[in-house]
Protein backbone atom coordinates (compact mmCIF):
# COMPACT_ATOMS: atom_id res chain seq x y z
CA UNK A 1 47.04 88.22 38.32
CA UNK A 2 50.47 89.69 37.60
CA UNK A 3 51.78 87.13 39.83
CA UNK A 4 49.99 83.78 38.10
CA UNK A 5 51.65 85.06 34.63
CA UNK A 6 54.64 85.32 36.16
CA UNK A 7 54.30 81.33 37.31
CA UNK A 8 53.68 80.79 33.94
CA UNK A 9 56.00 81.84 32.18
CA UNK A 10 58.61 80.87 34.33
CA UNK A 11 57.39 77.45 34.21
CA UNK A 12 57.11 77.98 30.32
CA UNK A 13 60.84 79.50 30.40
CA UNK A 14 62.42 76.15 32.27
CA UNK A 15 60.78 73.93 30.26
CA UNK A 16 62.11 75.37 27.19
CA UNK A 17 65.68 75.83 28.90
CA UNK A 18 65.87 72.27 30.01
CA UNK A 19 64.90 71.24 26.72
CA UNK A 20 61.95 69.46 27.67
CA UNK A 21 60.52 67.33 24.59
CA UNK A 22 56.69 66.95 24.38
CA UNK A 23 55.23 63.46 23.32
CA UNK A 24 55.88 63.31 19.36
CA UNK A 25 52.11 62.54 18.81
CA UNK A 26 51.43 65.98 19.92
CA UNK A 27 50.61 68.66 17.16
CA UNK A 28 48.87 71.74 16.16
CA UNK A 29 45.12 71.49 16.66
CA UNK A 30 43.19 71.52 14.01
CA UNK A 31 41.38 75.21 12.95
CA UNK A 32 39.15 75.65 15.78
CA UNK A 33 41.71 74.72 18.65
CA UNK A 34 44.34 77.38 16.87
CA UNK A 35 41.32 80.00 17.05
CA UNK A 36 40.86 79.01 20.24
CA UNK A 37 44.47 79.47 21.34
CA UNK A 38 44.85 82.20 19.52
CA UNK A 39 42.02 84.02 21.15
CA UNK A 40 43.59 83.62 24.73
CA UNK A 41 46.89 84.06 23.48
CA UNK A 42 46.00 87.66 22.67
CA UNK A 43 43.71 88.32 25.29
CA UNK A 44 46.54 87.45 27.97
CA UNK A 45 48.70 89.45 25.76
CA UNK A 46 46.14 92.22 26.32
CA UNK A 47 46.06 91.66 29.71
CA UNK A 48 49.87 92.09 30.64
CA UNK A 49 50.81 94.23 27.57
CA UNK A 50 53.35 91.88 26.44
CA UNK A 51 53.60 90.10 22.86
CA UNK A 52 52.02 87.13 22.41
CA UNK A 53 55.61 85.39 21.94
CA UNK A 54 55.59 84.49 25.42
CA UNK A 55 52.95 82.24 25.65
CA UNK A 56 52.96 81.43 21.56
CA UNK A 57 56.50 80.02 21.15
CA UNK A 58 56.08 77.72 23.84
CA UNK A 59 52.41 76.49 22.78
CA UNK A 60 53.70 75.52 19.42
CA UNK A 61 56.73 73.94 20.73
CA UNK A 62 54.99 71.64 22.98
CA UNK A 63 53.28 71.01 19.45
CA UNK A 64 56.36 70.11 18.18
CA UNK A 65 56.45 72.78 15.86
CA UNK A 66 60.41 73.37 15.48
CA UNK A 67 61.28 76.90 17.68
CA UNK A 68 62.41 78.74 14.12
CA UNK A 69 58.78 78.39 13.27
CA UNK A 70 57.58 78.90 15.81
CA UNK A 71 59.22 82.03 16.40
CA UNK A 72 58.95 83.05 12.97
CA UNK A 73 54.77 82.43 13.27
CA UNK A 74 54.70 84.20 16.72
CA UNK A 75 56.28 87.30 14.88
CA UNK A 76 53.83 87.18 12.42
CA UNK A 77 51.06 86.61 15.10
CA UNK A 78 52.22 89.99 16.51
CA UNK A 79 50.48 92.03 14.52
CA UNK A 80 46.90 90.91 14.52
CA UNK A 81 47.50 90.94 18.63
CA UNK A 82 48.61 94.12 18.42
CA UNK A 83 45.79 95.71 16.22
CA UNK A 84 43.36 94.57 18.42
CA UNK A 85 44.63 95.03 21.69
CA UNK A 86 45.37 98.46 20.66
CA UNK A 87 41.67 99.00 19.29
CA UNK A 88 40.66 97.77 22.60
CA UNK A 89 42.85 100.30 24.45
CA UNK A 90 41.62 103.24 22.35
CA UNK A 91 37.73 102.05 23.20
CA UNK A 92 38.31 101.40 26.66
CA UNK A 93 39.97 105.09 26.98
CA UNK A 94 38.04 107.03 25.10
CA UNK A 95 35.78 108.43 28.31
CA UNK A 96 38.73 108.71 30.29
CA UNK A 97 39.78 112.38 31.66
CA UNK A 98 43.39 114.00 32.06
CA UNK A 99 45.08 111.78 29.75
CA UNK A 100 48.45 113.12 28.30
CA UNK A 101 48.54 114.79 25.62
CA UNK A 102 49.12 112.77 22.09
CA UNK A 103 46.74 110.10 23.72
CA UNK A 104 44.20 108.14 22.01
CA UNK A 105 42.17 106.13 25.01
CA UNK A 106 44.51 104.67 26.73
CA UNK A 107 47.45 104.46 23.76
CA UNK A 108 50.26 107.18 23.86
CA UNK A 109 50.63 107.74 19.87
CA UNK A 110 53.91 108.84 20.35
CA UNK A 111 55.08 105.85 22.12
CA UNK A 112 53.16 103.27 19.55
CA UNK A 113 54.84 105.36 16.81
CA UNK A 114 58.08 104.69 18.23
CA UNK A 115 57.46 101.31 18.90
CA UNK A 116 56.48 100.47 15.40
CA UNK A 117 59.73 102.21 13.74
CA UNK A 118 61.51 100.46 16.22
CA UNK A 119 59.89 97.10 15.64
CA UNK A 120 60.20 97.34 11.95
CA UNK A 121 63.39 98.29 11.41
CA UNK A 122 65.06 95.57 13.87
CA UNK A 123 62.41 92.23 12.73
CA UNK A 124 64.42 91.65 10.09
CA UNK A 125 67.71 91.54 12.01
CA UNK A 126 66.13 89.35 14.86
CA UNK A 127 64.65 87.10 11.96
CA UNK A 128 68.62 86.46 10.80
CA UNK A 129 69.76 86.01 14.39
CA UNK A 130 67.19 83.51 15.16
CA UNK A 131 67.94 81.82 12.14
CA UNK A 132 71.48 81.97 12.51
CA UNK A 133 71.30 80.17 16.09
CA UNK A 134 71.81 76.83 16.66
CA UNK A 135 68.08 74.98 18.38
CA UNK A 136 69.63 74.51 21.60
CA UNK A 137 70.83 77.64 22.13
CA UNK A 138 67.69 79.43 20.79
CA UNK A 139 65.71 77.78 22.84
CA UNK A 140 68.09 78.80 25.72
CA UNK A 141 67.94 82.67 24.61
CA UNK A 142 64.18 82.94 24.44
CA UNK A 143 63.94 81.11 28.13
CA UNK A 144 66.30 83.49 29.35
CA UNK A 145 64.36 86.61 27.93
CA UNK A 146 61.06 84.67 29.20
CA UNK A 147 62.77 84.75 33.08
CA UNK A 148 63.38 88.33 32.76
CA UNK A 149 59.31 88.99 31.51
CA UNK A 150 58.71 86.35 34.52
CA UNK A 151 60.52 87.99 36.89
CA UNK A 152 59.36 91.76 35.77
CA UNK A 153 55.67 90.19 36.58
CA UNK A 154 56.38 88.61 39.84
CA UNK A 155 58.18 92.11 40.72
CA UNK A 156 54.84 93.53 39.58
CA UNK A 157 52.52 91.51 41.25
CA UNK A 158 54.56 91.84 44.69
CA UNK A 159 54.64 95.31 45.07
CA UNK A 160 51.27 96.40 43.99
């Protein structure tokens, strides 16, 4: 499995960094096709443990939604992906024996804790960056930071 994500976003990652523009008759879906996206944008964000950003930034873009956005929306987007995956981590844990200590099923509550600090005290700076960054070269940063997610999946799926 680890190894088809890490097709995918690679693919996802050179389209971006070649700049690849979708037909300008694409858009958004309408409601249901954005629930529907969302729902497997999550659960493969579930499935991998990564943010949804990986898949979400480049599903909007191919819907022409500009990459500020669409990064901006895929922030916001990390939150309800988060709350859920992580209520389906403490479910799916709960019967589980020998787990360290501070653990709630499967989440660490140390490591979430330090996570969230961590995530709220740098959005706002990555917010300003993005902001601050000319298209082109966004584009080019997040499809660099999508090789390295692609890359630490295809490592992933190789040696296990």
């Amino acid at each position: 499995m680890d190894i088809f994500f890490g097709l995918f976003v690679s693919f996802s990652a050179t389209q971006m960094f070649l700049d690849r523009k979708p037909k300008p008759t694409w858009q958004m879906p309408g409601t249901a096709g954005q629930l529907a996206a969302g729902s497997f944008i999550g659960f493969l964000s579930g499935l991998v443990g990564a943010g949804g950003g990986f898949i979400s930034v480049p599903f909007m873009t191919w819907c022409n939604v500009p990459i500020h956005n669409a990064i901006a929306t895929s922030a916001a987007l990390g939150f309800p992906i988060a709350l859920v995956n992580v209520m389906g981590y403490t479910i799916s844990g709960q019967a589980v024996q020998n787990l360290p200590e501070g653990a709630l099923g499967y989440i660490w509550l140390p490591a979430l804790g330090v996570i969230a600090v961590c995530s709220f005290l740098t959005a706002p700076l990555g917010a300003k960056a993005a902001h601050n960054i000319p298209v082109n070269k966004l584009k080019r940063v997040f499809a660099s930071i999508l090789y390295l997610l692609a890359a630490y999946m295809l490592y992933k799926g190789l040696i296990s």
